[in-house]
N, C-alpha and C. Protein backbone atom coordinates (compact mmCIF):
# COMPACT_ATOMS: atom_id res chain seq x y z
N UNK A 1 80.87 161.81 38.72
CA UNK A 1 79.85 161.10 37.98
C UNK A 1 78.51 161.80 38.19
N UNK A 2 77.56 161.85 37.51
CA UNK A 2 76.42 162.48 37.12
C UNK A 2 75.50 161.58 37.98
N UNK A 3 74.19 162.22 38.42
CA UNK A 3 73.45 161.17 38.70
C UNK A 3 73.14 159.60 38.35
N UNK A 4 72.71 159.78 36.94
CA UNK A 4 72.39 158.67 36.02
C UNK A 4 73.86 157.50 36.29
N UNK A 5 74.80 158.34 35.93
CA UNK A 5 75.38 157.78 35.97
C UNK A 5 76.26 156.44 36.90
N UNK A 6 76.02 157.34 38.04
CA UNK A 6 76.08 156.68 39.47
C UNK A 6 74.70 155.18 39.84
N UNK A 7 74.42 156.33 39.45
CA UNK A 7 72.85 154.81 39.64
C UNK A 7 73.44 153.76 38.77
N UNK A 8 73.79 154.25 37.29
CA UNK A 8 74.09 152.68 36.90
C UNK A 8 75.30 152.22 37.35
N UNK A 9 76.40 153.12 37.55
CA UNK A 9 77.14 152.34 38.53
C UNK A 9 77.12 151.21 39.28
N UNK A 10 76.46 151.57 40.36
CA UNK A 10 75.97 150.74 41.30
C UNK A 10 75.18 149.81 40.61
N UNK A 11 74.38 149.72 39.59
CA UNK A 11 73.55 149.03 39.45
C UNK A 11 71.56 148.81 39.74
N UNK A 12 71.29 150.39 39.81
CA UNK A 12 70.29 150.34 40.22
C UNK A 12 69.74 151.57 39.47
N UNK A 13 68.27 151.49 39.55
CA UNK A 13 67.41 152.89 38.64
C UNK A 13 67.72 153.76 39.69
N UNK A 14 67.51 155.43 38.93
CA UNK A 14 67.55 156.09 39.41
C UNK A 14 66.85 156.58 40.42
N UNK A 15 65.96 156.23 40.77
CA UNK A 15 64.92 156.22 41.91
C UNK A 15 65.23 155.75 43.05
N UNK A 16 65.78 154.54 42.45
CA UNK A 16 66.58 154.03 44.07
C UNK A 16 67.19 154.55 44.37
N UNK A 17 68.20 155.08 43.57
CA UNK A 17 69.44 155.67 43.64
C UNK A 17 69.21 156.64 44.56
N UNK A 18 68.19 157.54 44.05
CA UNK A 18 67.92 158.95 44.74
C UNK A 18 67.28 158.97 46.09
N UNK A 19 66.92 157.66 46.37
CA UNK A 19 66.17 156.82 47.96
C UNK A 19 67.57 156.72 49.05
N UNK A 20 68.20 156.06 47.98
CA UNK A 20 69.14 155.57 49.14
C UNK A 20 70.10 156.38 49.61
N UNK A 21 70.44 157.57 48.89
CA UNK A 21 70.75 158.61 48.92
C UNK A 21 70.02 159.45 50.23
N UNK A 22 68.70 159.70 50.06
CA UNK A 22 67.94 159.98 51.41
C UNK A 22 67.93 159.71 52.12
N UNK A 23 68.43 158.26 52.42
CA UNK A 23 68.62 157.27 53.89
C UNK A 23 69.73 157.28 54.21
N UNK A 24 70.74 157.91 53.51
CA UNK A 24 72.05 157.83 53.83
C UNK A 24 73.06 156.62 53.45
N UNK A 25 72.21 155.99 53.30
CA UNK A 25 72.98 154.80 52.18
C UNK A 25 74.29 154.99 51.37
N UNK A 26 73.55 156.17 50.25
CA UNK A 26 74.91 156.05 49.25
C UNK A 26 74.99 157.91 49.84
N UNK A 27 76.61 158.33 49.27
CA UNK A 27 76.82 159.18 49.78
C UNK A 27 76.10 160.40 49.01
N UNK A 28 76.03 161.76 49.55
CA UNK A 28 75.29 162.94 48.60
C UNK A 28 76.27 163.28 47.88
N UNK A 29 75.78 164.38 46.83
CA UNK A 29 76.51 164.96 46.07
C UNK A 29 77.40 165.87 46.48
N UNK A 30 78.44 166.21 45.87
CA UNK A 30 79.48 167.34 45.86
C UNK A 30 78.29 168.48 44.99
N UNK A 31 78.87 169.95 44.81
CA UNK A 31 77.92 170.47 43.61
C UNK A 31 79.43 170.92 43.31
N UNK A 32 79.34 171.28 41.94
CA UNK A 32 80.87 171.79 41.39
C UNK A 32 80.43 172.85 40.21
N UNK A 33 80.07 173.99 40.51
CA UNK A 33 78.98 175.14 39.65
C UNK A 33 77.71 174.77 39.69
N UNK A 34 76.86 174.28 38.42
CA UNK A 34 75.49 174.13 38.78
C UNK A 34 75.07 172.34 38.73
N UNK A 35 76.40 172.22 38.60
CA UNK A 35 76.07 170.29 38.30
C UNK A 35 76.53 169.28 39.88
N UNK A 36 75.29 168.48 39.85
CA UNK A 36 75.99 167.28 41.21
C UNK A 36 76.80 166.62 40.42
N UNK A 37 77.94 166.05 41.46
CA UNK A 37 78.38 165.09 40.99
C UNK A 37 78.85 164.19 41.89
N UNK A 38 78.75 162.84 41.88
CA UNK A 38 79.66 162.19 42.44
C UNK A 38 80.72 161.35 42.76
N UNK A 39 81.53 161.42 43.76
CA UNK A 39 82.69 160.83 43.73
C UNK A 39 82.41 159.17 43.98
N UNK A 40 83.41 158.36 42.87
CA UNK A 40 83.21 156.99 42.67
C UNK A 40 84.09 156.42 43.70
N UNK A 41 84.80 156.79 44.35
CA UNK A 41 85.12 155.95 45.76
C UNK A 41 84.68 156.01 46.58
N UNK A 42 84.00 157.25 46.93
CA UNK A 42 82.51 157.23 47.95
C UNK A 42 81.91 156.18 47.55
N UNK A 43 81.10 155.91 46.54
CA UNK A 43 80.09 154.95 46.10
C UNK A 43 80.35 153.31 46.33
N UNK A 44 82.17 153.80 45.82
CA UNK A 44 82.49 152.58 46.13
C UNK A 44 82.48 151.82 47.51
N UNK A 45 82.87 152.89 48.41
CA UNK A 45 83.20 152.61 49.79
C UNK A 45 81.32 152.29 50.45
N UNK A 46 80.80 153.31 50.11
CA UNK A 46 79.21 152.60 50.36
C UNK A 46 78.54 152.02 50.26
N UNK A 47 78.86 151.34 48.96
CA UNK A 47 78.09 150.23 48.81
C UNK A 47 78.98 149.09 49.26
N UNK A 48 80.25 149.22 49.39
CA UNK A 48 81.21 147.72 50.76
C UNK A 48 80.44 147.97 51.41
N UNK A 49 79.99 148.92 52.39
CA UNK A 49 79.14 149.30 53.76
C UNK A 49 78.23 148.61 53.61
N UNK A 50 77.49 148.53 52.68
CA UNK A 50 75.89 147.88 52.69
C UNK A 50 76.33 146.59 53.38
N UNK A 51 75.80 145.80 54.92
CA UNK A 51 75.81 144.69 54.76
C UNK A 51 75.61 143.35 54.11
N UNK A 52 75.99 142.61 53.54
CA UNK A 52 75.55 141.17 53.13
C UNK A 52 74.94 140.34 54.51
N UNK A 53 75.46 140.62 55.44
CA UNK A 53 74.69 139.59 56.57
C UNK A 53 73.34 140.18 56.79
N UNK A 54 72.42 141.01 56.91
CA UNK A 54 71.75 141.60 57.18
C UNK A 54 70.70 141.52 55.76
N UNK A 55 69.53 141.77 56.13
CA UNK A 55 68.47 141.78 54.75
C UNK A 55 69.21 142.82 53.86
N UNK A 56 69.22 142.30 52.43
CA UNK A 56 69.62 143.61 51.75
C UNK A 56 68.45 144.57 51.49
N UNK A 57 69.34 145.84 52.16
CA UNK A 57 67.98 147.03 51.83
C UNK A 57 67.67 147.09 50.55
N UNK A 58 67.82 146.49 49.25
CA UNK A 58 68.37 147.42 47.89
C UNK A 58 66.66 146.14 47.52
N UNK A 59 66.87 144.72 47.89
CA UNK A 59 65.33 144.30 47.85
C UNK A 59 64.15 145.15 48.42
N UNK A 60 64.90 145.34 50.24
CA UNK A 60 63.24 145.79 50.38
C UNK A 60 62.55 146.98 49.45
N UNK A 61 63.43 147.87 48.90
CA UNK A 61 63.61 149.34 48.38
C UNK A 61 62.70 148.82 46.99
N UNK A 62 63.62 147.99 46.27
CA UNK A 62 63.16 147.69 45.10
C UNK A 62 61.63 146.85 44.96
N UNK A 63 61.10 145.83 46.08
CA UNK A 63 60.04 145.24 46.66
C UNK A 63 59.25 146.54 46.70
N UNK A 64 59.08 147.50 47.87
CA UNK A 64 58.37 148.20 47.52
C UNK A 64 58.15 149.75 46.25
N UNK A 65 59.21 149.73 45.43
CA UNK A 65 59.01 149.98 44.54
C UNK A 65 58.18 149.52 43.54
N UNK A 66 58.35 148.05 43.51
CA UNK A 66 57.31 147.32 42.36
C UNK A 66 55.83 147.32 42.97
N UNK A 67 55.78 147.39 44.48
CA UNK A 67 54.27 146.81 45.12
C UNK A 67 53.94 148.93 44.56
N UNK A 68 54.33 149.69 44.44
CA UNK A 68 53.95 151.17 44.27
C UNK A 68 53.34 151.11 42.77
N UNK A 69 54.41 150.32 41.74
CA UNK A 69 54.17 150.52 40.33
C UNK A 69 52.67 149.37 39.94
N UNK A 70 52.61 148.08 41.06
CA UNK A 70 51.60 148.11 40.69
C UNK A 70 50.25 148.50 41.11
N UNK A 71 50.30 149.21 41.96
CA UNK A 71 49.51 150.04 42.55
C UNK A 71 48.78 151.11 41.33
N UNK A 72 50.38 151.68 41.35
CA UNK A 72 49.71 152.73 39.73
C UNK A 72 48.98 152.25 38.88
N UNK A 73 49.65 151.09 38.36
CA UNK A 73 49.13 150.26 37.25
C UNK A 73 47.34 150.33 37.54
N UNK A 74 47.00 149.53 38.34
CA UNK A 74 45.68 149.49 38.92
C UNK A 74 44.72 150.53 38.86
N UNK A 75 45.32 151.88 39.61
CA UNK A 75 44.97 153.39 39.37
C UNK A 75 44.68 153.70 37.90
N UNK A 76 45.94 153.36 36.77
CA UNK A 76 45.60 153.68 35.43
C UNK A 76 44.35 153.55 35.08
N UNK A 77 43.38 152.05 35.50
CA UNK A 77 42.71 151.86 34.43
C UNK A 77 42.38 150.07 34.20
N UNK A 78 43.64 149.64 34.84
CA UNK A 78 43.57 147.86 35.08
C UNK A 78 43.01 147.12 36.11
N UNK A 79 42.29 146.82 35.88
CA UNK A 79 41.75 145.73 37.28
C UNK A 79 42.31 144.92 37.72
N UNK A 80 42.06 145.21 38.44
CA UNK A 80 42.42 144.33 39.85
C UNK A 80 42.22 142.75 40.39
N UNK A 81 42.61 142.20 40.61
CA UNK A 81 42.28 140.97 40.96
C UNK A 81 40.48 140.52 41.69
N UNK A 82 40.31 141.71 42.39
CA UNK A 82 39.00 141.62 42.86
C UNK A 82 38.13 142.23 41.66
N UNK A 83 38.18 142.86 41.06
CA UNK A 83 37.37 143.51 40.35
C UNK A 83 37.71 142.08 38.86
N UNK A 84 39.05 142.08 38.57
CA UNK A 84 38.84 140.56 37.30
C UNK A 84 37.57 139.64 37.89
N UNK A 85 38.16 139.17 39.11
CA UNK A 85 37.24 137.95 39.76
C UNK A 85 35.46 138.35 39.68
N UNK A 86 34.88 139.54 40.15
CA UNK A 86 33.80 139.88 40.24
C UNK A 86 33.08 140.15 38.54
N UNK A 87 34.01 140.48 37.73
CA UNK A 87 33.58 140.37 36.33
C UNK A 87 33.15 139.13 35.84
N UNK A 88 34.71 137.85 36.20
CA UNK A 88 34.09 136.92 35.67
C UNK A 88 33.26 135.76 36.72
N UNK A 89 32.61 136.04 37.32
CA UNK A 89 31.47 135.65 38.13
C UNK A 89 30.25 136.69 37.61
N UNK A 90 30.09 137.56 36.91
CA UNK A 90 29.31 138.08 36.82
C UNK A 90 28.92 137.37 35.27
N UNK A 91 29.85 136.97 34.30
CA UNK A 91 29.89 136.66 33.09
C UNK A 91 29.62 135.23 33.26
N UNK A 92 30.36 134.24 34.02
CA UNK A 92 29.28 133.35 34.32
C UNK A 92 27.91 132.97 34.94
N UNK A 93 27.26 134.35 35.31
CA UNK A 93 25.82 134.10 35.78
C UNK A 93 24.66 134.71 34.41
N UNK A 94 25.75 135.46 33.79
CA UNK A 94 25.08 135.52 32.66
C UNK A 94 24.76 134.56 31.72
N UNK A 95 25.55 133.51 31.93
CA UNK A 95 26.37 132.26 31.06
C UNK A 95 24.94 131.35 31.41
N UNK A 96 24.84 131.75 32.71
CA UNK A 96 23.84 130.22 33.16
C UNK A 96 22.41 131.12 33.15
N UNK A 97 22.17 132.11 32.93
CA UNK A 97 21.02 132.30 32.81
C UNK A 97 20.95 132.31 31.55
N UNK A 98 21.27 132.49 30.48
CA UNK A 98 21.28 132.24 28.84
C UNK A 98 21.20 131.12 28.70
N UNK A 99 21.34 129.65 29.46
CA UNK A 99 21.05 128.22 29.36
C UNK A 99 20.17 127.95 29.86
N UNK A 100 19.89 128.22 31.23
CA UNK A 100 18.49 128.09 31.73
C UNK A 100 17.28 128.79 30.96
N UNK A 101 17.68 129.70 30.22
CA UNK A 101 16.35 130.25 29.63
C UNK A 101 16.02 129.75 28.02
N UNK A 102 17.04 129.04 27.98
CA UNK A 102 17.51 128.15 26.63
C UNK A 102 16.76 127.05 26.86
N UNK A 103 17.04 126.63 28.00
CA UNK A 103 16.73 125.04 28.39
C UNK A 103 14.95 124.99 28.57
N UNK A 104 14.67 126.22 29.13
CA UNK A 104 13.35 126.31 29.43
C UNK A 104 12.17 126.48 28.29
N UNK A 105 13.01 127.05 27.41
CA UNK A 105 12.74 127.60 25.92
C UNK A 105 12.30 125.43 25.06
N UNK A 106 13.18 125.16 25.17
CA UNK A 106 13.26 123.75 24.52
C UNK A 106 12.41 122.89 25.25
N UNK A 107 12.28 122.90 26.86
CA UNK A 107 11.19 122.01 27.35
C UNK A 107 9.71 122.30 27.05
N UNK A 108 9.29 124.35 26.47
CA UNK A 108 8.17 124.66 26.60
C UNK A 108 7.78 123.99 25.11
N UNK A 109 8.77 123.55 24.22
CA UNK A 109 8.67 123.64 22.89
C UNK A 109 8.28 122.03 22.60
N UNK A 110 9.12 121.34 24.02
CA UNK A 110 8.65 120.03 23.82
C UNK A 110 7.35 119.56 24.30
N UNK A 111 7.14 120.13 25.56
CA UNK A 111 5.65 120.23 25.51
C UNK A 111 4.87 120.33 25.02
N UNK A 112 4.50 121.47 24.27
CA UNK A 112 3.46 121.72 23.34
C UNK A 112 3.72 120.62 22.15
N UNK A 113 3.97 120.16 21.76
CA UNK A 113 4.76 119.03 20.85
C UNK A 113 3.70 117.97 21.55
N UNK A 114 3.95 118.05 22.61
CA UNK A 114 3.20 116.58 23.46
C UNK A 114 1.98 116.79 23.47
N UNK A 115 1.59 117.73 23.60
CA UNK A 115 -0.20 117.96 23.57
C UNK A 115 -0.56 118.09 22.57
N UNK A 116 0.37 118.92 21.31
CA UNK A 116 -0.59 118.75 20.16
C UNK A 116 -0.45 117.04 19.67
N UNK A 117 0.24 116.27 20.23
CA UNK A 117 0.11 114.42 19.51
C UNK A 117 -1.09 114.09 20.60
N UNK A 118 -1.06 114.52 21.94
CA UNK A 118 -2.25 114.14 22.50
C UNK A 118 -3.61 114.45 21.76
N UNK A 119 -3.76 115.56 21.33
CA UNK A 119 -4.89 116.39 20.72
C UNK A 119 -5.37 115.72 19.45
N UNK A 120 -4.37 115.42 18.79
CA UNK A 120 -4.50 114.70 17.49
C UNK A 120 -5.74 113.31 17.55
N UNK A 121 -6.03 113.22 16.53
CA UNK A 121 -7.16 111.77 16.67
C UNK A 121 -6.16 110.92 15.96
N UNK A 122 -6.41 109.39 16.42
CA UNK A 122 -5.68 108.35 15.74
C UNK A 122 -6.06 108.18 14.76
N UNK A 123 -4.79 108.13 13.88
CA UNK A 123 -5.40 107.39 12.19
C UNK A 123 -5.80 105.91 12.03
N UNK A 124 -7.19 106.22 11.73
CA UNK A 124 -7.40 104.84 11.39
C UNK A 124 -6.71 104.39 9.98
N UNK A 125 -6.30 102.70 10.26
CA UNK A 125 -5.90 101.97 9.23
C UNK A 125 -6.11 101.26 8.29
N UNK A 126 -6.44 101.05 6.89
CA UNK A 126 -7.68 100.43 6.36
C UNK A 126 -7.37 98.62 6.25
């Protein structure tokens, strides 16, 4: 069986595949001219080996596989939970200074309102 192929075998991306392979997990390749390949009763027999009583390695492997991808993710270009949070705290102080200067705007407006009725003379009534 071909790389790819083996990985789906088992049931896992090829990345793992090629991890667990490094740890000794699943068995290495034969080479047979310029191609790996491997034998499916090895695989078979290795992955019986994997304990069930014991944490399965194939989580922790795959756990930190995803904590890596979103790592990348982050690297791309996406923010981050600290950096979301600090945006929108920044967008709500913008929020409240656009009301306060709103609000301040409408009290200066009511004011002057009040002094020019103070200023005014009473109409007399005939």
């Amino acid at each position: 069986m071909s790389r790819d192929e083996s990985a789906r075998y088992v049931g896992i991306s090829n990345t793992t595949f090629d991890r667990m392979v490094q740890l000794g997990w699943m068995p290495r390749p034969k080479r047979v001219f310029s191609r790996l390949i491997w034998d499916r009763l090895q695989l078979d027999a290795a992955f019986t080996d994997l304990s069930e009583q014991q944490a399965n390695p194939l989580d922790k492997i795959l756990a930190a596989e995803e904590a890596w991808e979103r790592k990348y993710e982050a690297r791309k270009g996406r923010r981050t939970a600290a950096e979301a949070q600090a945006a929108a705290i920044s967008k709500l102080n913008d929020l409240s200074k656009a009301a306060l200067e709103q609000a301040r705007t409408e009290l200066r407006a009511k004011g002057k309102e009040a002094a020019r009725a103070k200023a005014r003379p009473p109409r007399n009534k005939p």
